[in-house]
C-alpha atoms as a PDB file:
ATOM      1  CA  UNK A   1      -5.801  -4.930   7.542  1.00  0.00           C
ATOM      2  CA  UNK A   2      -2.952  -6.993   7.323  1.00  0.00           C
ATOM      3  CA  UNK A   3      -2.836 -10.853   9.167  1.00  0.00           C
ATOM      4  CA  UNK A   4      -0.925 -13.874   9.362  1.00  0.00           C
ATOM      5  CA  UNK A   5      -1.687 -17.573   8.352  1.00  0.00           C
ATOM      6  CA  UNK A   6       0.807 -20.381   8.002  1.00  0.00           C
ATOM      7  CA  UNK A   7       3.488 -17.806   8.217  1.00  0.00           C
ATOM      8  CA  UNK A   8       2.309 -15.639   5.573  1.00  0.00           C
ATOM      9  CA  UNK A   9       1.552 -12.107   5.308  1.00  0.00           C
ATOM     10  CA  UNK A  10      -1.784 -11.283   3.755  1.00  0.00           C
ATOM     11  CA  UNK A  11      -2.874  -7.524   3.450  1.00  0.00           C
ATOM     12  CA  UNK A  12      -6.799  -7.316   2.887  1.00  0.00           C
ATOM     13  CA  UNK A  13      -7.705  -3.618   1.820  1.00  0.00           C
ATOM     14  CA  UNK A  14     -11.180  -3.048   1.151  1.00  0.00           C
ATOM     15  CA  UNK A  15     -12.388  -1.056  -2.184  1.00  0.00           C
ATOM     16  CA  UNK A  16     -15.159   1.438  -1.666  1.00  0.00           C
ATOM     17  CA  UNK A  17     -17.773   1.506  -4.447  1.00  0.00           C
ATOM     18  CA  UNK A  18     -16.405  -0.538  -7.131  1.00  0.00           C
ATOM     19  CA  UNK A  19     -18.329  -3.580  -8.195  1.00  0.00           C
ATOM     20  CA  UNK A  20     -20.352  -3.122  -5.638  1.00  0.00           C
ATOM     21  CA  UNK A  21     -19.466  -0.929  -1.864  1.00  0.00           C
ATOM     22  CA  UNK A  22     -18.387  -4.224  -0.027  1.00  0.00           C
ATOM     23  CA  UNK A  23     -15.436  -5.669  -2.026  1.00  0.00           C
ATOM     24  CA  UNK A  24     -11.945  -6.380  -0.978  1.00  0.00           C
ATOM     25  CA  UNK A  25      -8.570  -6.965  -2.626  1.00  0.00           C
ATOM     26  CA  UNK A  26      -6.515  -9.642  -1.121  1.00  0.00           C
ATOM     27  CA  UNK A  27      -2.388  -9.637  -1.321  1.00  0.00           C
ATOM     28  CA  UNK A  28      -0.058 -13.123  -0.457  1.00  0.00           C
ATOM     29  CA  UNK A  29       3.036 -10.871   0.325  1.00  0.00           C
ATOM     30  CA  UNK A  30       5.151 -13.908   0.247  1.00  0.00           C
ATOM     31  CA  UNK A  31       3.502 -15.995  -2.783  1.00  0.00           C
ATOM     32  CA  UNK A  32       3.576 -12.279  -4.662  1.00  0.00           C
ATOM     33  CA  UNK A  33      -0.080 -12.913  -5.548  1.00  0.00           C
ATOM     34  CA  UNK A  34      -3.506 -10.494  -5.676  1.00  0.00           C
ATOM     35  CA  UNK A  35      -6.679 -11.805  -5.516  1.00  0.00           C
ATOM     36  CA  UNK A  36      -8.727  -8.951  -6.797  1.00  0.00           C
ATOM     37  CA  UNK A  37     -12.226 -10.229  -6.679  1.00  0.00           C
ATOM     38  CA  UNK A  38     -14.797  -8.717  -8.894  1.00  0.00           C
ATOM     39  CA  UNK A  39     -12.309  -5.908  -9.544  1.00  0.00           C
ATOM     40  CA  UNK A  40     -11.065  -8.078 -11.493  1.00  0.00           C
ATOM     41  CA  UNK A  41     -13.354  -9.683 -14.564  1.00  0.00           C
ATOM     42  CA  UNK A  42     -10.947 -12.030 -16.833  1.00  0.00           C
ATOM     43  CA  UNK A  43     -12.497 -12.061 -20.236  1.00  0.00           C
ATOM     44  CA  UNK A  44     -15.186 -10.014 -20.017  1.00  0.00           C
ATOM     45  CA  UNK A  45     -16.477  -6.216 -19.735  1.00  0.00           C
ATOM     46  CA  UNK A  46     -16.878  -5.543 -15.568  1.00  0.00           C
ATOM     47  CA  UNK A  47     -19.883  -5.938 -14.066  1.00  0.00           C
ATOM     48  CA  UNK A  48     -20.572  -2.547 -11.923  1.00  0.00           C
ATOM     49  CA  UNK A  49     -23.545  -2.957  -9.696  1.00  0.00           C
ATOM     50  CA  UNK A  50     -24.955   0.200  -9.329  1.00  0.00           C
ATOM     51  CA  UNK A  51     -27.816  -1.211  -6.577  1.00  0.00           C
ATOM     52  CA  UNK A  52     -24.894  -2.099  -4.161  1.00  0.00           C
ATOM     53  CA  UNK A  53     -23.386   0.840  -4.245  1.00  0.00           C
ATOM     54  CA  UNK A  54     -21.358  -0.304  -7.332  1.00  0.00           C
ATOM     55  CA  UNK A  55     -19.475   3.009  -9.296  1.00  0.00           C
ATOM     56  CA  UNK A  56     -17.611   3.053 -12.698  1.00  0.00           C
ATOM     57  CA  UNK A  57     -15.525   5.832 -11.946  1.00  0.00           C
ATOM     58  CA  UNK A  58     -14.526   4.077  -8.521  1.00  0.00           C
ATOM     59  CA  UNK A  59     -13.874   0.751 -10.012  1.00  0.00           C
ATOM     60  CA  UNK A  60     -11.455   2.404 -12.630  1.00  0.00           C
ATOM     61  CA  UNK A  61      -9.640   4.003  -9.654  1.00  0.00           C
ATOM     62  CA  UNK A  62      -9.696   1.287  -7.795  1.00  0.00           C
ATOM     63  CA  UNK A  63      -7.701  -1.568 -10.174  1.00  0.00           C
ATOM     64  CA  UNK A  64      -5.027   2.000 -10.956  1.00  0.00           C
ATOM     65  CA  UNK A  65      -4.468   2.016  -7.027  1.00  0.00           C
ATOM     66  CA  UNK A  66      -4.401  -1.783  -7.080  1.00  0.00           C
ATOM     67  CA  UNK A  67      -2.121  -1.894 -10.114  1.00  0.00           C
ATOM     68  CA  UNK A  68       0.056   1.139  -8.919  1.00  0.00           C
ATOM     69  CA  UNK A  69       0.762  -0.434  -5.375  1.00  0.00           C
ATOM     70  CA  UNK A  70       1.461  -4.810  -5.845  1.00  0.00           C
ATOM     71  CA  UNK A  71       4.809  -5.291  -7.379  1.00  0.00           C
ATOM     72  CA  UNK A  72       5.436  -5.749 -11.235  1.00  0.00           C
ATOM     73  CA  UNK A  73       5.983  -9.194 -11.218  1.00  0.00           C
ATOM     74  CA  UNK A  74       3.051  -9.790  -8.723  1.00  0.00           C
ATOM     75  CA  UNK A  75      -0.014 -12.914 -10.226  1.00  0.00           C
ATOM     76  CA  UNK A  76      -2.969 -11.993 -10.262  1.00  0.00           C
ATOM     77  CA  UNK A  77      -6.232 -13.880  -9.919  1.00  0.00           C
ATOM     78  CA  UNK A  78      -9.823 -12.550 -10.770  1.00  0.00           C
ATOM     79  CA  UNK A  79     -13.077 -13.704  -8.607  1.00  0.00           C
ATOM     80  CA  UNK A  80     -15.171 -15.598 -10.845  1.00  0.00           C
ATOM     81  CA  UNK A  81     -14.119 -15.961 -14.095  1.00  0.00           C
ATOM     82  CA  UNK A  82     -11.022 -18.177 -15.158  1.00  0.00           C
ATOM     83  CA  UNK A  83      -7.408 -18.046 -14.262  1.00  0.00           C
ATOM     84  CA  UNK A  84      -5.441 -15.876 -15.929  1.00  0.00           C
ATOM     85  CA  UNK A  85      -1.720 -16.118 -16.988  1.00  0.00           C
ATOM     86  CA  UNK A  86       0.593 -14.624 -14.939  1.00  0.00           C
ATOM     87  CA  UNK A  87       1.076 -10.565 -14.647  1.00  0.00           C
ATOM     88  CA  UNK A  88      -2.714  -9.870 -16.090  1.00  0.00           C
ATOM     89  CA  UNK A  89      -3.143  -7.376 -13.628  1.00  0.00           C
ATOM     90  CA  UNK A  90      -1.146  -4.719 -15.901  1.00  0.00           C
ATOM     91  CA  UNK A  91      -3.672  -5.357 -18.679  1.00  0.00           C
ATOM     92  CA  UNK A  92      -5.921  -2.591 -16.365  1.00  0.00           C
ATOM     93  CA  UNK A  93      -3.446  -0.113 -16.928  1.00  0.00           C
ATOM     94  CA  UNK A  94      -5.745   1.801 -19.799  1.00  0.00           C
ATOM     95  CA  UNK A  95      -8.800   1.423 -18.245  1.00  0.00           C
ATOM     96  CA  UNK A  96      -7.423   4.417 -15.903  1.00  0.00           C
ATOM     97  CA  UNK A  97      -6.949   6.549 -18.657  1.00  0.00           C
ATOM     98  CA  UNK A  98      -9.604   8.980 -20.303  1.00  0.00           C
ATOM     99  CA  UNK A  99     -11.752   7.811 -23.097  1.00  0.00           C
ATOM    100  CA  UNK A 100     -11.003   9.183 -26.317  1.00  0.00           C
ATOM    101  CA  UNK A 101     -13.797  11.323 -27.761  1.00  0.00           C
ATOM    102  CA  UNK A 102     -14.944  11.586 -31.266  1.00  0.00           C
END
């Protein structure tokens, strides 16, 4: 869903089963900025709530789409923990990749 306030663009795309099954990632076109809620965890391993319909494998896909669609030089800003510097969001890049096994 994309709308309009004070003349900016803002795209809100909702995540299915991430976190949880009701989150959303938010994108200032103009200010180049993602808010990426608790799809984002600055700091910390990611809280995946599996009684609201939370899912690991989800989540992962979700911050690659995220990651793979905002621009490289797009801030980022995580939903409850800290601010992070700028261009964070790429630090998700190897969570979409495989686990290496032993």
């Amino acid at each position: 869903m994309t709308i309009w306030f004070n003349g900016e663009e803002i795209e809100v795309v909702h995540v299915p089963s991430g976190h949880t099954d009701g989150d959303a990632i938010v994108y200032f076109k103009g200010a180049n900025v993602v808010h990426m809620g608790d799809q984002f965890f600055n700091g910390m391993f990611p809280f995946i709530d599996l009684n609201s319909g939370g899912d690991l494998a989800g989540y992962v896909k979700n911050v690659a789409d995220t990651v793979a669609r905002i621009p490289a030089d797009a801030r980022s800003s995580p939903g409850t923990v800290g601010s992070p510097p700028s261009r964070t969001s790429r630090r998700f890049t190897p969570c979409s990749r495989r686990p290496r096994t032993t």
